[in-house]
PDB file of N, CA and C in Angstrom:
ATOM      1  N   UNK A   1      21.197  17.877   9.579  1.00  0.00           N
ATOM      2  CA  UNK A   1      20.008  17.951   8.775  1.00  0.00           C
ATOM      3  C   UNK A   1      20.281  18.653   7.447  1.00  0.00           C
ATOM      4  N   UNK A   2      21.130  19.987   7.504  1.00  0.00           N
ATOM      5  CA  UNK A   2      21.380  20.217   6.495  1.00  0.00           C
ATOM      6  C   UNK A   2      22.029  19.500   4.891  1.00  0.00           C
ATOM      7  N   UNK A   3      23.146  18.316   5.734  1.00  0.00           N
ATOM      8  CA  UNK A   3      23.851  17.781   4.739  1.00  0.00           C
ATOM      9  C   UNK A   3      23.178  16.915   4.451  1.00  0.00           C
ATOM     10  N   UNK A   4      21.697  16.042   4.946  1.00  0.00           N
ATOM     11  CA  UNK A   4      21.103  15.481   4.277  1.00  0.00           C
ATOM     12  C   UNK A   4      19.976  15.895   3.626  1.00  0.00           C
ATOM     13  N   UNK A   5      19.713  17.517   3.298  1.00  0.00           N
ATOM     14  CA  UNK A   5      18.612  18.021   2.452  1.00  0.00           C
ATOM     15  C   UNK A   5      19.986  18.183   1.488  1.00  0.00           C
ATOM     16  N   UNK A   6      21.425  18.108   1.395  1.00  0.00           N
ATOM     17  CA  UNK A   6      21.894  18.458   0.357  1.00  0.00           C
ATOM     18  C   UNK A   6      22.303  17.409  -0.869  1.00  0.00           C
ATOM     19  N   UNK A   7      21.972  16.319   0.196  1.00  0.00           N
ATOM     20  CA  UNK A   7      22.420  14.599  -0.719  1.00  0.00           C
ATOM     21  C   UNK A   7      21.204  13.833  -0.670  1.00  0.00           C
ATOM     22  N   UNK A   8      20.232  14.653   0.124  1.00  0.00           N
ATOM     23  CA  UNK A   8      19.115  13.803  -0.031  1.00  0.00           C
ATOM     24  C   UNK A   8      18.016  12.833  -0.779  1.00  0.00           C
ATOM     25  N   UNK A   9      17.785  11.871  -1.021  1.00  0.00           N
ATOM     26  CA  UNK A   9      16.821  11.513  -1.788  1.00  0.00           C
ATOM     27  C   UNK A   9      15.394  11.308  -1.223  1.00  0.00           C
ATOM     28  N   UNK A  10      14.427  11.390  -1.964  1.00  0.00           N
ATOM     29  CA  UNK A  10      13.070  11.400  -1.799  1.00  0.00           C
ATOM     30  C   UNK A  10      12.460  10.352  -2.975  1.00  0.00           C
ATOM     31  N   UNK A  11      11.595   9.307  -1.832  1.00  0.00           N
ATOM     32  CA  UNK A  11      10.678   8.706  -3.140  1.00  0.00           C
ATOM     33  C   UNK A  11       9.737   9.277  -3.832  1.00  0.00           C
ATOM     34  N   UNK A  12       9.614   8.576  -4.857  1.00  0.00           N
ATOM     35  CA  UNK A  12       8.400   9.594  -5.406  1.00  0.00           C
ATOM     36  C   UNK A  12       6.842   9.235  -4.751  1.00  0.00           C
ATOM     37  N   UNK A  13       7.039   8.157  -4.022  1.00  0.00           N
ATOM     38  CA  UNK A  13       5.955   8.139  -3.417  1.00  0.00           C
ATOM     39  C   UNK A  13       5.765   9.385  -2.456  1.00  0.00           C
ATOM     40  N   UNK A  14       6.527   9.722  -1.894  1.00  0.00           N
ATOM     41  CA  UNK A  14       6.399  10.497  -0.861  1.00  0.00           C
ATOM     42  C   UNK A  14       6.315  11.694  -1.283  1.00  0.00           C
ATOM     43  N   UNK A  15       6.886  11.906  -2.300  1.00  0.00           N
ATOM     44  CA  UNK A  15       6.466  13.269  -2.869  1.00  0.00           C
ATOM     45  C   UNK A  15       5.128  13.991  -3.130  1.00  0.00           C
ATOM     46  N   UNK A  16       4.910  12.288  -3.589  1.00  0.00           N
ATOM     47  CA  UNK A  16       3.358  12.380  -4.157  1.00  0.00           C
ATOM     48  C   UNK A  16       2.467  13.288  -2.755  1.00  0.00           C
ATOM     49  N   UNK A  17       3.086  12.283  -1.367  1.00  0.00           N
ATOM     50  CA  UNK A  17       2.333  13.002  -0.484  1.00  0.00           C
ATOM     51  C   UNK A  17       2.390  14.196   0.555  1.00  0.00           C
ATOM     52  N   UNK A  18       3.485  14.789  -0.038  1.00  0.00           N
ATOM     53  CA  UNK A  18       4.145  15.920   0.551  1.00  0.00           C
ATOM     54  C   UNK A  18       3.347  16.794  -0.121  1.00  0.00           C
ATOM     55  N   UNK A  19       3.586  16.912  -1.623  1.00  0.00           N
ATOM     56  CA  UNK A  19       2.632  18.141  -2.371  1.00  0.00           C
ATOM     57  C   UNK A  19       1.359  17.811  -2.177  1.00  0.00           C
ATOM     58  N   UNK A  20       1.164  16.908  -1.956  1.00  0.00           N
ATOM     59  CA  UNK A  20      -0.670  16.480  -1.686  1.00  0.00           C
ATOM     60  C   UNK A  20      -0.939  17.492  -0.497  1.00  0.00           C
ATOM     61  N   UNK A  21      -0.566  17.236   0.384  1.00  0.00           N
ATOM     62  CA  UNK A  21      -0.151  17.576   1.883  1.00  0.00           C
ATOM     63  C   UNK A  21      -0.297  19.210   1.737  1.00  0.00           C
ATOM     64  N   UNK A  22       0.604  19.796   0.991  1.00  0.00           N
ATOM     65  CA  UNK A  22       1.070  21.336   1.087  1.00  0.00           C
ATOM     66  C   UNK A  22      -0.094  21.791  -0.114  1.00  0.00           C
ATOM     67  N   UNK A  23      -0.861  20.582  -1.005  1.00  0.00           N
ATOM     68  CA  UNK A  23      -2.350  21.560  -2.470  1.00  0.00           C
ATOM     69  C   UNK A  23      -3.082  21.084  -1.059  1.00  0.00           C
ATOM     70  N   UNK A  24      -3.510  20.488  -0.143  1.00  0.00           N
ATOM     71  CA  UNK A  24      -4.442  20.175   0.957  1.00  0.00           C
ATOM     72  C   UNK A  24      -4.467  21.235   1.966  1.00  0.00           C
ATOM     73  N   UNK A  25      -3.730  21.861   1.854  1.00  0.00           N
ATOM     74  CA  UNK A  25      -3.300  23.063   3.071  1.00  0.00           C
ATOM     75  C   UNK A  25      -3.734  24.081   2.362  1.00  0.00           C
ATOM     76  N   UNK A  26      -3.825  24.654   1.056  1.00  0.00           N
ATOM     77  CA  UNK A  26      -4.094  25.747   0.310  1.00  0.00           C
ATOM     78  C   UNK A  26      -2.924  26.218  -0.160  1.00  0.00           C
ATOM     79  N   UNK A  27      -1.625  25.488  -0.155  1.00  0.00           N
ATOM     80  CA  UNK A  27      -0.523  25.731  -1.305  1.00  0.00           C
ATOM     81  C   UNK A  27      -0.760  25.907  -2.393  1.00  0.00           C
ATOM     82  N   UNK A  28      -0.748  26.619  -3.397  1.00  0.00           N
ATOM     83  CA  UNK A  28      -0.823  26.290  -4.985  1.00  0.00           C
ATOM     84  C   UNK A  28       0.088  25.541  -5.117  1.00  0.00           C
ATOM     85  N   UNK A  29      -0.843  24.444  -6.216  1.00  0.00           N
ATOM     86  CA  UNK A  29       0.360  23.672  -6.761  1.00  0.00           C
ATOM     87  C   UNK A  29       1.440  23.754  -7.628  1.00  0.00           C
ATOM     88  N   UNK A  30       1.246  25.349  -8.290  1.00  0.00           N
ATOM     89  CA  UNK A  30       2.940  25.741  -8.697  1.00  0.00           C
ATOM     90  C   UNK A  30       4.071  25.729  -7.806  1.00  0.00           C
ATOM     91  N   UNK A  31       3.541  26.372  -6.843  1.00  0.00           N
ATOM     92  CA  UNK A  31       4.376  27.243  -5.801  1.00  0.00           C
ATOM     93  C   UNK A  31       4.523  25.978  -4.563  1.00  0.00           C
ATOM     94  N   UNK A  32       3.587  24.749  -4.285  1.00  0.00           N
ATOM     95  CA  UNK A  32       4.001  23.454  -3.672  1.00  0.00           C
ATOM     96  C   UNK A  32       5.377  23.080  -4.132  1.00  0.00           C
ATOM     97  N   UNK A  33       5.029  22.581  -5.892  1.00  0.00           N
ATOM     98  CA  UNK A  33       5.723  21.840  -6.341  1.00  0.00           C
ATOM     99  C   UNK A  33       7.266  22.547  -6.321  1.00  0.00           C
ATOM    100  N   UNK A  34       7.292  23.733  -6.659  1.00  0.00           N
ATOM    101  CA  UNK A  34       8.717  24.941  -6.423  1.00  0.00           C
ATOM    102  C   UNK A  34       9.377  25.007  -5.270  1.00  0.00           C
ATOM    103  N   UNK A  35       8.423  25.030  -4.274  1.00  0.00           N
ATOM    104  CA  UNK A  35       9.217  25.145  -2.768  1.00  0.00           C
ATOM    105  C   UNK A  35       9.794  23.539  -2.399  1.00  0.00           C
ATOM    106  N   UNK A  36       9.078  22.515  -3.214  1.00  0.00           N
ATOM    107  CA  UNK A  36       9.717  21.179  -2.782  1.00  0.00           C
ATOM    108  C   UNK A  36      10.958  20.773  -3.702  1.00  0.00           C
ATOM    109  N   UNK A  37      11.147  21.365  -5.041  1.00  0.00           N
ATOM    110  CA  UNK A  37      12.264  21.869  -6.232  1.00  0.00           C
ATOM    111  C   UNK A  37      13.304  22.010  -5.645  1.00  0.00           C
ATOM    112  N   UNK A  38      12.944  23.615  -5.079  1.00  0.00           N
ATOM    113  CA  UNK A  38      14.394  24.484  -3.980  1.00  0.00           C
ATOM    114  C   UNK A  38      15.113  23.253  -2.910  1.00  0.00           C
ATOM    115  N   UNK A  39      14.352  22.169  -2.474  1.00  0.00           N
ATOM    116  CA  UNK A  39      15.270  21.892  -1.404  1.00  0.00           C
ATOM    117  C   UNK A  39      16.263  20.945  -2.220  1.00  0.00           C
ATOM    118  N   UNK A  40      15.749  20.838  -3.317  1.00  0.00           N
ATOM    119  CA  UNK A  40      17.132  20.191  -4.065  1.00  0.00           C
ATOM    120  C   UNK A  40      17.406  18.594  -3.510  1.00  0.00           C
ATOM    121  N   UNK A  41      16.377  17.806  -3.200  1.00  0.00           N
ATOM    122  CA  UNK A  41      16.280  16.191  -2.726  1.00  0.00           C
ATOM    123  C   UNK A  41      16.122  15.933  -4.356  1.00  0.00           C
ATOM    124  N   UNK A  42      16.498  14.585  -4.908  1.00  0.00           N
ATOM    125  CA  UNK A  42      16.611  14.102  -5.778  1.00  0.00           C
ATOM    126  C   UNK A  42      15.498  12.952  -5.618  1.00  0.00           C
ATOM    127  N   UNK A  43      14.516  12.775  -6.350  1.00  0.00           N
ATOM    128  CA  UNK A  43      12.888  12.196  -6.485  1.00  0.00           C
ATOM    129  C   UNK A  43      13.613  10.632  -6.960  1.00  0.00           C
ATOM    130  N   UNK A  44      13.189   9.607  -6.737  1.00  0.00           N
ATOM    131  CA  UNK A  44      13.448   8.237  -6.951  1.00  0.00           C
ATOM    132  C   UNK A  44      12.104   7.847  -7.355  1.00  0.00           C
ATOM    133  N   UNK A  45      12.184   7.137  -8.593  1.00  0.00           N
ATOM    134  CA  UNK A  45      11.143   6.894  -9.283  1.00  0.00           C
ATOM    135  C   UNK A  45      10.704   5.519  -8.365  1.00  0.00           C
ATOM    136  N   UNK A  46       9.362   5.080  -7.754  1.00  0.00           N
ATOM    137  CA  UNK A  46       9.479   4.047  -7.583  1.00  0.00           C
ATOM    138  C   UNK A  46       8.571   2.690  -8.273  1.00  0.00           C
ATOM    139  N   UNK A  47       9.700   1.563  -8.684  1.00  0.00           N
ATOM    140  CA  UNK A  47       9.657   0.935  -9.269  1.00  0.00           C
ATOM    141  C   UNK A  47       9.338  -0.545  -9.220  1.00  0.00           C
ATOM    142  N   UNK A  48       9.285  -1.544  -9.621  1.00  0.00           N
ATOM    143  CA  UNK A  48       9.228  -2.921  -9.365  1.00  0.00           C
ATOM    144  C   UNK A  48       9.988  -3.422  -7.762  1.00  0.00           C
ATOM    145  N   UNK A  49      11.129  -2.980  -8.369  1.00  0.00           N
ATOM    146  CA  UNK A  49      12.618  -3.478  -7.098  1.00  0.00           C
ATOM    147  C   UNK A  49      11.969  -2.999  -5.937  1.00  0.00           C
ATOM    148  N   UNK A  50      11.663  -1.775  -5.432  1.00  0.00           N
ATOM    149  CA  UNK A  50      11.175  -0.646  -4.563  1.00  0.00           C
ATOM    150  C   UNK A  50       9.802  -1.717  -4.127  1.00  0.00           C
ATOM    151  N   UNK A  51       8.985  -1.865  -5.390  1.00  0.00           N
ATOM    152  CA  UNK A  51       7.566  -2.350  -4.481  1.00  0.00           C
ATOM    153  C   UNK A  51       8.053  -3.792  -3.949  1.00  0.00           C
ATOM    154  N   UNK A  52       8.855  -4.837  -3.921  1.00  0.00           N
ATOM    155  CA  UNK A  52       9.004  -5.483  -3.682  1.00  0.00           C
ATOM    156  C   UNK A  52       9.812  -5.467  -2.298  1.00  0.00           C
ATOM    157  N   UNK A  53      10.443  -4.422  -2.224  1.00  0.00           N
ATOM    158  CA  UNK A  53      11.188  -4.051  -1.093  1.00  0.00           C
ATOM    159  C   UNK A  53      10.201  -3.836   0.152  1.00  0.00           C
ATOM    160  N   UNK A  54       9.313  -2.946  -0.454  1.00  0.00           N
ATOM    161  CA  UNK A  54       8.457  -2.211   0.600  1.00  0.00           C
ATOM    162  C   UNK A  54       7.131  -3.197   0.462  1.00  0.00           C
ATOM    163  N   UNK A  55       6.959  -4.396  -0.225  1.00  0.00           N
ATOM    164  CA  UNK A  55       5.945  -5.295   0.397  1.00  0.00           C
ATOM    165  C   UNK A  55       6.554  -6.258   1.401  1.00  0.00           C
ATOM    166  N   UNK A  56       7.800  -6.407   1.943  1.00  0.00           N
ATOM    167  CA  UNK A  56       8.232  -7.006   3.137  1.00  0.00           C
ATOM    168  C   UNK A  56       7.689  -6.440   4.405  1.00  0.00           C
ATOM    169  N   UNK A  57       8.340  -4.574   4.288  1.00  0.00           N
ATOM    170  CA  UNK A  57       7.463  -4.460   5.312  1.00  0.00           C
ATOM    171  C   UNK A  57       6.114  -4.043   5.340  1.00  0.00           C
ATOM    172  N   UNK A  58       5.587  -3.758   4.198  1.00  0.00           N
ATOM    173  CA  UNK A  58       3.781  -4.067   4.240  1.00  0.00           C
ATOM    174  C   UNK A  58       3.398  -5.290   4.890  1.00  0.00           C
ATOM    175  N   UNK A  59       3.642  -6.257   4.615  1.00  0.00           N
ATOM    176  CA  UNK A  59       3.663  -7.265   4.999  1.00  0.00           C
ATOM    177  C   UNK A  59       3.792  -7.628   6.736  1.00  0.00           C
ATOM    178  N   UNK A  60       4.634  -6.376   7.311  1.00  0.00           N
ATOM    179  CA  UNK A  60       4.757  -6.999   8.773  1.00  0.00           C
ATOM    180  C   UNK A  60       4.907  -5.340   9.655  1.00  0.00           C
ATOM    181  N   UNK A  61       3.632  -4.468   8.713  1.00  0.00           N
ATOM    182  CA  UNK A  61       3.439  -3.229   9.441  1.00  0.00           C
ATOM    183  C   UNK A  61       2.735  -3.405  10.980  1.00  0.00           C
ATOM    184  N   UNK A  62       2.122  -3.791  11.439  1.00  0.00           N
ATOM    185  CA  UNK A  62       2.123  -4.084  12.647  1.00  0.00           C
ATOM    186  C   UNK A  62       2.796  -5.193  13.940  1.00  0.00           C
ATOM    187  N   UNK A  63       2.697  -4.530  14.433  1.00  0.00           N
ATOM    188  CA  UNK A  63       2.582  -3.259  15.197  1.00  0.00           C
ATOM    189  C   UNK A  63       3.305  -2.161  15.251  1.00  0.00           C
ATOM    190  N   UNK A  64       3.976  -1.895  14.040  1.00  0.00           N
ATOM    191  CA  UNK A  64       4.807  -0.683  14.081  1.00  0.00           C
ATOM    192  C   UNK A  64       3.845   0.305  13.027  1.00  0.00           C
ATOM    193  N   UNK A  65       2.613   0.418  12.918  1.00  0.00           N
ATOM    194  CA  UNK A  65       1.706   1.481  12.059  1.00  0.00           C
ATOM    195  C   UNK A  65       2.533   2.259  11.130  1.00  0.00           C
ATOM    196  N   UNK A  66       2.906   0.708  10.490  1.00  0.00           N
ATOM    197  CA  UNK A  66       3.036   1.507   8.918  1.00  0.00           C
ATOM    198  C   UNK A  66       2.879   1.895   7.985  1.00  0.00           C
ATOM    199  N   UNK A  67       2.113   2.683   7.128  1.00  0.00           N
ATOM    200  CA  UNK A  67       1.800   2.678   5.699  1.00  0.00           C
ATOM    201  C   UNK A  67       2.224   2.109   4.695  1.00  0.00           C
ATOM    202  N   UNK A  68       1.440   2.241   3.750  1.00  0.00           N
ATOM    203  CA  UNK A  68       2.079   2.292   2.095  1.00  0.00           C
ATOM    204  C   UNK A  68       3.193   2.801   2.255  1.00  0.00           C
ATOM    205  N   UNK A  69       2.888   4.605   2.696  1.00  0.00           N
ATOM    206  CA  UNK A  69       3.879   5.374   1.922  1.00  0.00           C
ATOM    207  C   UNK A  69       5.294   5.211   2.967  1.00  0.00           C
ATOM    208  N   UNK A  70       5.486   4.649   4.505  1.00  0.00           N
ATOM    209  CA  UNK A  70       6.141   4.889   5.426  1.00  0.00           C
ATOM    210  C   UNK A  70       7.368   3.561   4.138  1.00  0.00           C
ATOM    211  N   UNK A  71       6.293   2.333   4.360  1.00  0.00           N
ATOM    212  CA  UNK A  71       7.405   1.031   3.136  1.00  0.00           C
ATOM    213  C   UNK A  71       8.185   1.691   2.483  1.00  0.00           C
ATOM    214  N   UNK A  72       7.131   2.724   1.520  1.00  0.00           N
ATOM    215  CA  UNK A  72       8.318   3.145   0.482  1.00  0.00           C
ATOM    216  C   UNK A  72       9.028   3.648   0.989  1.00  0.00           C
ATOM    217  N   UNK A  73       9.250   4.408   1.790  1.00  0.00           N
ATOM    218  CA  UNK A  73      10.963   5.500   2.399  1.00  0.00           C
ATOM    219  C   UNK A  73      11.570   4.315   2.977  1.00  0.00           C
ATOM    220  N   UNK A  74      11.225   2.996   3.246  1.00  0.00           N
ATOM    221  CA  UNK A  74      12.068   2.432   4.140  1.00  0.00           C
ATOM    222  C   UNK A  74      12.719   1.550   2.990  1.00  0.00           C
ATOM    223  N   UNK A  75      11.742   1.180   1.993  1.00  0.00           N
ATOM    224  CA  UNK A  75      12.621  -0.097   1.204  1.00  0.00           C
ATOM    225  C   UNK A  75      13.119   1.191   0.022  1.00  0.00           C
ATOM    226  N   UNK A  76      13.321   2.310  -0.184  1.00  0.00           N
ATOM    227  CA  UNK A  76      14.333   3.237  -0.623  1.00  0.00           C
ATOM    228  C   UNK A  76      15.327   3.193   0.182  1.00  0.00           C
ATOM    229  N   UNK A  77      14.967   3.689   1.701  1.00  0.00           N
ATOM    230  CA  UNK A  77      16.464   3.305   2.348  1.00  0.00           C
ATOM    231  C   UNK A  77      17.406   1.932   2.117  1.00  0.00           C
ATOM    232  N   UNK A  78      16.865   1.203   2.387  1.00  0.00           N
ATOM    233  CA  UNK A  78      17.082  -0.179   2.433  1.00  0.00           C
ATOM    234  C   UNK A  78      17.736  -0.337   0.813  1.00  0.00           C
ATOM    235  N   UNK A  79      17.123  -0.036  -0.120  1.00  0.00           N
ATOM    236  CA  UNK A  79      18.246  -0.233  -1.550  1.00  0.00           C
ATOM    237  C   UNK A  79      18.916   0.414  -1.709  1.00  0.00           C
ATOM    238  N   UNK A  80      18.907   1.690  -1.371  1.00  0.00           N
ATOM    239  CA  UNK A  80      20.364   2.790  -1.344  1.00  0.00           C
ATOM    240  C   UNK A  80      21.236   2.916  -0.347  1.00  0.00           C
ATOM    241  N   UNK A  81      21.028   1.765   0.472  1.00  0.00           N
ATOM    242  CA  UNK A  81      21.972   1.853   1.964  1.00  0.00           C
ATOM    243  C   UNK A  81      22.112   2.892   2.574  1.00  0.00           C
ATOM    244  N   UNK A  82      21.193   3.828   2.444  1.00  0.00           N
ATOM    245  CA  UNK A  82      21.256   5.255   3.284  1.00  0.00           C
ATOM    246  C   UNK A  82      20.125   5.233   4.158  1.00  0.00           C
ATOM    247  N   UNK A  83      20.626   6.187   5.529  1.00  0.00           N
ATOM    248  CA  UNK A  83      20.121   6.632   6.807  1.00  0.00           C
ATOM    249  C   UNK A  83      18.832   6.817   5.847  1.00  0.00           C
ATOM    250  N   UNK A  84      17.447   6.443   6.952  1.00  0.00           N
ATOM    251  CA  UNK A  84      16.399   7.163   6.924  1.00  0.00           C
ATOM    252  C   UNK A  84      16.360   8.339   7.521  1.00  0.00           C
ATOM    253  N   UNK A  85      15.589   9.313   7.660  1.00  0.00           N
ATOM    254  CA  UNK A  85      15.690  10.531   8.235  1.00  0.00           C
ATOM    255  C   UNK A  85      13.920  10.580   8.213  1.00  0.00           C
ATOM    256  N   UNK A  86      13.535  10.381  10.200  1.00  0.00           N
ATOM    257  CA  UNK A  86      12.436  10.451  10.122  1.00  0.00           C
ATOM    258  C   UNK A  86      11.699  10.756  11.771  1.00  0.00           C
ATOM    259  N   UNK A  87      10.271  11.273  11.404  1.00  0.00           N
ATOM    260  CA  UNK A  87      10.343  11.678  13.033  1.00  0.00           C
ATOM    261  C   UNK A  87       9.326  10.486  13.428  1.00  0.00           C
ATOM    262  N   UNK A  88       9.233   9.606  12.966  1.00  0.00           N
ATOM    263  CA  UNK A  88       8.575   8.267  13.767  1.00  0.00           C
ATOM    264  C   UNK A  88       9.189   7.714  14.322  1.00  0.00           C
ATOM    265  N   UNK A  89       8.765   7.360  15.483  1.00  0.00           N
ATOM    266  CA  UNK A  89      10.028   6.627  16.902  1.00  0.00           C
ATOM    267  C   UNK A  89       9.641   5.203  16.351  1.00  0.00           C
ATOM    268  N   UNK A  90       8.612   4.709  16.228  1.00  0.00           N
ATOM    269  CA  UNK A  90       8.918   3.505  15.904  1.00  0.00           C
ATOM    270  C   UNK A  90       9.962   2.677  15.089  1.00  0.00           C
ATOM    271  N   UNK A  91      10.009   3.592  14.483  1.00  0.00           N
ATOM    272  CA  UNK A  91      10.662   2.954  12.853  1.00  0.00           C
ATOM    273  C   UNK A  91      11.954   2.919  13.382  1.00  0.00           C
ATOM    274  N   UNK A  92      12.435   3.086  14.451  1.00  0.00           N
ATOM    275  CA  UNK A  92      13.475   2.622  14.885  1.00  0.00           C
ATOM    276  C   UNK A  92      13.295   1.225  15.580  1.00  0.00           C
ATOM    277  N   UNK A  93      12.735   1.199  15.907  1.00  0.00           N
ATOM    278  CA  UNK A  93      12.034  -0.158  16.312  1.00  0.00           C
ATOM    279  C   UNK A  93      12.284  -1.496  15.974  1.00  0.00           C
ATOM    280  N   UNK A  94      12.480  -1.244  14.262  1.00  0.00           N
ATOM    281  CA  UNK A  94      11.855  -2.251  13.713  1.00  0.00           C
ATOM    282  C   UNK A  94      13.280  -3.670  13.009  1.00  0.00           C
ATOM    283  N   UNK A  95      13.013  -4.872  13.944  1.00  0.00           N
ATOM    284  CA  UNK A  95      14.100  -5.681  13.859  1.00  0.00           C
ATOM    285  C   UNK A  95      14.287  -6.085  12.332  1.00  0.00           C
ATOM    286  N   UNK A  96      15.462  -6.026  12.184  1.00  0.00           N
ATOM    287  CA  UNK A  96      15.848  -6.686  10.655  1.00  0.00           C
ATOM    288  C   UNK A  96      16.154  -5.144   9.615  1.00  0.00           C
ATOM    289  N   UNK A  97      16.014  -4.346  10.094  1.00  0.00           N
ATOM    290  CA  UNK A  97      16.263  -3.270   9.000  1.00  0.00           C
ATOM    291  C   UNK A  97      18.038  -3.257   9.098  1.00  0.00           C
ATOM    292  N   UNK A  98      18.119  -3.173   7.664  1.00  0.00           N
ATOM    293  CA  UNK A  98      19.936  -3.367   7.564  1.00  0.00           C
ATOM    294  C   UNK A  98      20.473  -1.623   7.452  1.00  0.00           C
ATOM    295  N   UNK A  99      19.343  -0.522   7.909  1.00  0.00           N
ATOM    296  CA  UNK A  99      19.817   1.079   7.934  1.00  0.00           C
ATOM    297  C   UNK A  99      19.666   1.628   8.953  1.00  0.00           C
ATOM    298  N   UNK A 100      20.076   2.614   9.381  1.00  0.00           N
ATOM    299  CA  UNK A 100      20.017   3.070  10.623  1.00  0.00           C
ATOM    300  C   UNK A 100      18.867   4.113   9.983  1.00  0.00           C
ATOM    301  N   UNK A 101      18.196   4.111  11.298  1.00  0.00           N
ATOM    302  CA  UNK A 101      16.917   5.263  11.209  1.00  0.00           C
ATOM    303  C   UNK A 101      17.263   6.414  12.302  1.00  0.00           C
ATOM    304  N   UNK A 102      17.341   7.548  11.824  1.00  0.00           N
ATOM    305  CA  UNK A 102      17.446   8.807  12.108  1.00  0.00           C
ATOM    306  C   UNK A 102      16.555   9.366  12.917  1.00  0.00           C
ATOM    307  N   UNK A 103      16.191   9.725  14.455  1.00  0.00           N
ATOM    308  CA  UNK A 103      15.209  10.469  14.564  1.00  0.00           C
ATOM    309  C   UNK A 103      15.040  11.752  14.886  1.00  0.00           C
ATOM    310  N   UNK A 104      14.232  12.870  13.665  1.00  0.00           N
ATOM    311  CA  UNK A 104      14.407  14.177  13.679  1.00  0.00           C
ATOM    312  C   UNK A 104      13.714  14.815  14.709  1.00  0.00           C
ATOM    313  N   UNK A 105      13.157  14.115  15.624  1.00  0.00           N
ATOM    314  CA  UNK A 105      12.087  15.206  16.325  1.00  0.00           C
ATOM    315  C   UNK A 105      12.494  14.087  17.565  1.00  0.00           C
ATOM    316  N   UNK A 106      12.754  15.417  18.889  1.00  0.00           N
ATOM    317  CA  UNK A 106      13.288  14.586  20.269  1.00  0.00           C
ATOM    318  C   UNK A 106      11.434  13.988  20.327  1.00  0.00           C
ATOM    319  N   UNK A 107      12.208  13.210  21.444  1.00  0.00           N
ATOM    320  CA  UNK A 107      11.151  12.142  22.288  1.00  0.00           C
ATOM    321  C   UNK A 107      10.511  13.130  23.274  1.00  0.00           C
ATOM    322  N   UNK A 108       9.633  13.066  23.278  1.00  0.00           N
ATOM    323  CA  UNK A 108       8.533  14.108  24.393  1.00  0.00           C
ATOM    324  C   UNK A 108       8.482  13.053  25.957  1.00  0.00           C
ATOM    325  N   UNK A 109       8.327  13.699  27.193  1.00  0.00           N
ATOM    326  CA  UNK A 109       8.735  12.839  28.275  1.00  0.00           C
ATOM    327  C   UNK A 109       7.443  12.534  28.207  1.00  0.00           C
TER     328      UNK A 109
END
């Protein structure tokens, strides 16, 4: 986990909803946006290529309950050929992905 907060990338979609997430909790949004800075993930603007990526699997989110924002981390993975890193079991699931999906949080019996 460590060596992928150190090479990590982050969409900017997701960013969007991480600091949303942490000003929704009563983070200030200086001190959100700073503590998400420190981990040193590199923000991916997302773009044309990206929405087109991630309307494939918009397109065929069920039954695997996917979002907007779940597409974007996947069609980021999917153009940077890098591991997802994620604690949704499904998203391993899902046939046709050309990345391996990571899962951070064990399976509960």
């Amino acid at each position: 986990m460590e060596d992928a907060l150190e090479h990590g990338v982050l969409s900017a979609v997701t960013f969007t909803e991480v600091l949303g997430k942490l000003v929704g909790k009563g983070v200030p949004a200086d001190q959100a946006e700073a503590d998400l800075d420190e981990l040193g993930l590199e923000v991916v603007d997302y773009d044309r290529e990206l929405a087109k990526v991630a309307a494939y699997f918009y397109a065929r989110r069920n039954p695997y309950n996917l979002s907007l924002g779940a597409c974007a981390v996947l069609a980021l993975g999917e153009h940077l050929g890098l591991p997802i890193l994620t604690g949704e079991q499904a998203w391993a699931k899902l046939p046709g992905l050309r990345v391996k999906v990571r899962l951070i949080r064990k399976v509960m019996p």
